[in-house]
PDB file of N, CA and C in Angstrom:
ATOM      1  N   UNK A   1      55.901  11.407  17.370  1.00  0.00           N
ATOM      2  CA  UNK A   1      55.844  11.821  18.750  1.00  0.00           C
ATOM      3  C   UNK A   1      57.266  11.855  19.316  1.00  0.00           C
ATOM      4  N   UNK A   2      57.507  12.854  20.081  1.00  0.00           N
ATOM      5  CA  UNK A   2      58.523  13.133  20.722  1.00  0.00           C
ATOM      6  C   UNK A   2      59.294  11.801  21.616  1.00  0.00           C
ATOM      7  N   UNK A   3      60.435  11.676  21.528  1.00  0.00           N
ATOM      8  CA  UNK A   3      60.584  10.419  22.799  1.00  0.00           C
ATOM      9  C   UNK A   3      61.294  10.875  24.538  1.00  0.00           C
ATOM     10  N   UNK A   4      60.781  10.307  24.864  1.00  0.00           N
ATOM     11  CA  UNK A   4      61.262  11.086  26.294  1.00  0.00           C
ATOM     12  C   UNK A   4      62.591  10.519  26.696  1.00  0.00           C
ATOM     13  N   UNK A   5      63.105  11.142  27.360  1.00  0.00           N
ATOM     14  CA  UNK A   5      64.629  11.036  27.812  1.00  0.00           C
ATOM     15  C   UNK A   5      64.331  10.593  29.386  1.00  0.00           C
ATOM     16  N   UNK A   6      66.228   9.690  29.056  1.00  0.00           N
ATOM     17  CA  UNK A   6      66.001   8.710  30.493  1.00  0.00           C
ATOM     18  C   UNK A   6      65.915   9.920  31.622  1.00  0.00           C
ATOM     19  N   UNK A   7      66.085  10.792  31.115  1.00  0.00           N
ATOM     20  CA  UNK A   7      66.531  11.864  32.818  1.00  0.00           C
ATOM     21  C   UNK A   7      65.090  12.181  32.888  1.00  0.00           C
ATOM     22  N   UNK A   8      64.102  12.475  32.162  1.00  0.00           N
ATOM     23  CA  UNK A   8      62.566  12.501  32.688  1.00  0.00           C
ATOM     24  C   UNK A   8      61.649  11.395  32.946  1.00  0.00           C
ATOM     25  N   UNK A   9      62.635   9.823  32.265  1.00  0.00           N
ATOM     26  CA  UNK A   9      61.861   8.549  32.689  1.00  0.00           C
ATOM     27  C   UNK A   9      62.303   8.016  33.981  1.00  0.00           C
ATOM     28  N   UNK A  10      63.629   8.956  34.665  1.00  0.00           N
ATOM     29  CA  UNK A  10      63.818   8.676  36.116  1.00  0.00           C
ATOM     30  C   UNK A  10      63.187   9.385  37.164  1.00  0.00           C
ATOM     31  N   UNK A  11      62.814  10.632  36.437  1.00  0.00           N
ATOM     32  CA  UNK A  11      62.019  11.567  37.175  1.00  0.00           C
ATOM     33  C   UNK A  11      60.647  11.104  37.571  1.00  0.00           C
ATOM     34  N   UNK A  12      59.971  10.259  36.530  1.00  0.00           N
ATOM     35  CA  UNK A  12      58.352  10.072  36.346  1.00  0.00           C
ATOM     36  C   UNK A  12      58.684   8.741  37.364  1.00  0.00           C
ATOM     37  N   UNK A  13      59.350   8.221  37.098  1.00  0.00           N
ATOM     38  CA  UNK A  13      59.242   7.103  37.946  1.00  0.00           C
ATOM     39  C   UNK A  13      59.542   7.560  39.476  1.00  0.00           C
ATOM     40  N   UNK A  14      60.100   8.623  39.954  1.00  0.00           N
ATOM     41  CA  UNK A  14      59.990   8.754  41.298  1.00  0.00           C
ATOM     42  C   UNK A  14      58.990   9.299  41.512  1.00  0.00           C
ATOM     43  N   UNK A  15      58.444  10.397  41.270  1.00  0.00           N
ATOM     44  CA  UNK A  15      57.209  10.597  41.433  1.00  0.00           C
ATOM     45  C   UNK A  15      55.977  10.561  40.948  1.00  0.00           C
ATOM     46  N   UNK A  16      54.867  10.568  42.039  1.00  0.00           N
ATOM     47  CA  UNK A  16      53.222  10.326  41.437  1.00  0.00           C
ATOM     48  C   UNK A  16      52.505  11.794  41.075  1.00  0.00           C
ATOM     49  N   UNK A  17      51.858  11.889  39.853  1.00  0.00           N
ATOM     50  CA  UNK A  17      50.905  13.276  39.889  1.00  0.00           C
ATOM     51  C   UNK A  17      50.195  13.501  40.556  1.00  0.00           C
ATOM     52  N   UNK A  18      49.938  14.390  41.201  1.00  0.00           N
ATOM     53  CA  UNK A  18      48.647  14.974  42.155  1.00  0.00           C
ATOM     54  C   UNK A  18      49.187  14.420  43.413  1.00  0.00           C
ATOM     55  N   UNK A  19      50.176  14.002  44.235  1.00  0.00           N
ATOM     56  CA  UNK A  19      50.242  13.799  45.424  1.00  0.00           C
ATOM     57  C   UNK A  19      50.936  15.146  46.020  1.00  0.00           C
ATOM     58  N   UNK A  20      50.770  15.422  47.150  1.00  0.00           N
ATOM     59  CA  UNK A  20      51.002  16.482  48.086  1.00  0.00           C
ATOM     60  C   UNK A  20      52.189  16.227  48.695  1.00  0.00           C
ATOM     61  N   UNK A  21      53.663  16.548  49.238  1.00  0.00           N
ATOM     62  CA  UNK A  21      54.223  16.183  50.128  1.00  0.00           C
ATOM     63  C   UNK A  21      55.475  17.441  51.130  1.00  0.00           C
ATOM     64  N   UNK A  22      55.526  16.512  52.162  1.00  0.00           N
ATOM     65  CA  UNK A  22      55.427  17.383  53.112  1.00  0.00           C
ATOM     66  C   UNK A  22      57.030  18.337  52.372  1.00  0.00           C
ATOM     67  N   UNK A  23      57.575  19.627  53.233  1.00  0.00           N
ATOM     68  CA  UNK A  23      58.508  19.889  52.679  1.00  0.00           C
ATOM     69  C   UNK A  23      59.424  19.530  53.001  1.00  0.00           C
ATOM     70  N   UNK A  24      60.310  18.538  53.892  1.00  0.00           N
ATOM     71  CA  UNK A  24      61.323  17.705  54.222  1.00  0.00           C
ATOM     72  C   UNK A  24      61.300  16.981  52.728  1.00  0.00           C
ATOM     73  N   UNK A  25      60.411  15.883  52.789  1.00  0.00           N
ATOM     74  CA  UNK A  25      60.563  15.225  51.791  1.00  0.00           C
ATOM     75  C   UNK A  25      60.462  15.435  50.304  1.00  0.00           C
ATOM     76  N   UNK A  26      59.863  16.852  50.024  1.00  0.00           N
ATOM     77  CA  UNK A  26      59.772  17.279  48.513  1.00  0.00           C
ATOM     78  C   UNK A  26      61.368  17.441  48.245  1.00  0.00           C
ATOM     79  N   UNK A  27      61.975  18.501  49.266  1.00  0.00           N
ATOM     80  CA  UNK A  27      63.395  19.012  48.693  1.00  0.00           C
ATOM     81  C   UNK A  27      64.123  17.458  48.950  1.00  0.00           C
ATOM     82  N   UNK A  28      64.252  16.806  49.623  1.00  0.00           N
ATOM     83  CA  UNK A  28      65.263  15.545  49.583  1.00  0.00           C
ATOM     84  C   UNK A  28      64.372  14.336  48.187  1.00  0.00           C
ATOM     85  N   UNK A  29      63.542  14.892  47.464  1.00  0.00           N
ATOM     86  CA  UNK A  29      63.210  14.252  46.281  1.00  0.00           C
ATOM     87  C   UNK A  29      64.053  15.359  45.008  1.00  0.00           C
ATOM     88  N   UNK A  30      64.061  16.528  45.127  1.00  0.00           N
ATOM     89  CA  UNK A  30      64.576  17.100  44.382  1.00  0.00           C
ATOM     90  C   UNK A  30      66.197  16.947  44.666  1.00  0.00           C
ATOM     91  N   UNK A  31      66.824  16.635  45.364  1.00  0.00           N
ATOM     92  CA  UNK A  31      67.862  15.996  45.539  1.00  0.00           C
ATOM     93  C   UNK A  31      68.316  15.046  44.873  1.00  0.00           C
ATOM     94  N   UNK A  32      67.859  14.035  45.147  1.00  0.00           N
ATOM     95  CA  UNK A  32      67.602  12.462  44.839  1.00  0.00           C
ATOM     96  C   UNK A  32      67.718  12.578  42.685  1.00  0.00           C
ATOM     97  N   UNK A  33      66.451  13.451  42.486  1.00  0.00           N
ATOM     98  CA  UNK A  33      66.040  13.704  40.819  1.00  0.00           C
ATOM     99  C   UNK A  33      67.259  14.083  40.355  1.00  0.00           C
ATOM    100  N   UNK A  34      67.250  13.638  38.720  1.00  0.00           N
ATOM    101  CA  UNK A  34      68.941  13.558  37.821  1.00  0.00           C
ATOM    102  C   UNK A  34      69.022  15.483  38.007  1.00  0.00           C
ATOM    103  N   UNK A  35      69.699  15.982  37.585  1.00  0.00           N
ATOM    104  CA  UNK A  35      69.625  17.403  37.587  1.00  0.00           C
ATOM    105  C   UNK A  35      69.943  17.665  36.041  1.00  0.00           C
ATOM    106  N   UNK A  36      69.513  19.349  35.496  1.00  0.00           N
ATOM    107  CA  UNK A  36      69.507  19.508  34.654  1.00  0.00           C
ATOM    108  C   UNK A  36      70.875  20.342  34.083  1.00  0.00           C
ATOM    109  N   UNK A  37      71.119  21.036  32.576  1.00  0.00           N
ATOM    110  CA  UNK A  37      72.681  21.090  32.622  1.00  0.00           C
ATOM    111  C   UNK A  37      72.871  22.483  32.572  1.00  0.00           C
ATOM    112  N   UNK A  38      71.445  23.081  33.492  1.00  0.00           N
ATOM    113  CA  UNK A  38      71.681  24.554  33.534  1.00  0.00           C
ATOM    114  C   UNK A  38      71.454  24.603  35.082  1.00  0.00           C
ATOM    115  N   UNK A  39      71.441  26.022  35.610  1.00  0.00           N
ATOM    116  CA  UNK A  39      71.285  26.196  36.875  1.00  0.00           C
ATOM    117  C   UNK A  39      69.303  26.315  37.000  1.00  0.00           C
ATOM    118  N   UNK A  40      69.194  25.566  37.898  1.00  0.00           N
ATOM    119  CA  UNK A  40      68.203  25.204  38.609  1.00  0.00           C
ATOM    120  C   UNK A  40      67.389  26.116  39.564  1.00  0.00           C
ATOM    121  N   UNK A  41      65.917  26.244  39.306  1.00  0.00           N
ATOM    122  CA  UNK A  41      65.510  26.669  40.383  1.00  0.00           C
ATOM    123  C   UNK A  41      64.303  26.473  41.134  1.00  0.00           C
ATOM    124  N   UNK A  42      63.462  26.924  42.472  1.00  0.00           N
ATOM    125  CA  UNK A  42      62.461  25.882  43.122  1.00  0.00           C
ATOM    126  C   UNK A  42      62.058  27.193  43.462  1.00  0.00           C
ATOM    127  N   UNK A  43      60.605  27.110  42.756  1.00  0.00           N
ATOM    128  CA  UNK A  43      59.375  27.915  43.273  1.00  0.00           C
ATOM    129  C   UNK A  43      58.434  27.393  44.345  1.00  0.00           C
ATOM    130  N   UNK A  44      58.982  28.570  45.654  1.00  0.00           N
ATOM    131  CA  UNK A  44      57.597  27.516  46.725  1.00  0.00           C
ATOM    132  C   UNK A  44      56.847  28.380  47.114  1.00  0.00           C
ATOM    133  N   UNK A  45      54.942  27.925  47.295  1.00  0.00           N
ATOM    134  CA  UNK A  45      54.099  28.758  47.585  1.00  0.00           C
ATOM    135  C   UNK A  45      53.664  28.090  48.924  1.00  0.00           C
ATOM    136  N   UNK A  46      53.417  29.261  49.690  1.00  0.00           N
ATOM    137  CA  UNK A  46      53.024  28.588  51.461  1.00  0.00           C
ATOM    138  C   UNK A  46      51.547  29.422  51.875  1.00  0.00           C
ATOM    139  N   UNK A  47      50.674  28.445  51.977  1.00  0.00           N
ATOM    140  CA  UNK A  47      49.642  29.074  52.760  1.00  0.00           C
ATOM    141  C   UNK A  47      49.603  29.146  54.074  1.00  0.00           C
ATOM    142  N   UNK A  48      49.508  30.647  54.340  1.00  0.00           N
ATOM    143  CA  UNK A  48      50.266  30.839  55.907  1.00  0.00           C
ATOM    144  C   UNK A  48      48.371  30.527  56.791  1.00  0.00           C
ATOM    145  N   UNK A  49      47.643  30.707  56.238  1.00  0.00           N
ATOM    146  CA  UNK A  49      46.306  30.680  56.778  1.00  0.00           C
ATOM    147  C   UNK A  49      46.419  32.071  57.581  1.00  0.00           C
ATOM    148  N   UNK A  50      46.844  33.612  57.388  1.00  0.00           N
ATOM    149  CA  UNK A  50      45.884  34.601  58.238  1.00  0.00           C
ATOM    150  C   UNK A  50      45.375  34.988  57.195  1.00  0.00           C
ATOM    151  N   UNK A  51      44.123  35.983  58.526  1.00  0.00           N
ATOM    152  CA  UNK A  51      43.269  36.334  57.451  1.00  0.00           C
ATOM    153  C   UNK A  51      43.846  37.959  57.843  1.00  0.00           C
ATOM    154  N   UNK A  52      43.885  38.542  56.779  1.00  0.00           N
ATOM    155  CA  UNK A  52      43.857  40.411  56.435  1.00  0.00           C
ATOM    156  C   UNK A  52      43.295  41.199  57.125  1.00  0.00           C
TER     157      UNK A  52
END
């Protein structure tokens, strides 16, 4: 089995699976997280609630 690296055992330890959070605090967690040694990027989906 593969062994995981400290930069994803610092990652897992900041965050929980399946929790929701608001977007202030998601991007100042992606902050916070080690970064990787390529350029980076953040997919965000927004439910605006209209209807068509």
């Amino acid at each position: 089995m593969a062994k995981i690296s400290k930069r994803m055992q610092a990652i897992r330890a900041k965050l929980t699976p399946g929790k929701f959070h608001p977007i202030e605090e998601a991007f100042e967690l992606l902050k916070e997280l080690p970064g990787a040694k390529f350029r980076e990027s953040v997919d965000v989906a927004v439910n605006l609630g209209v209807d068509p």
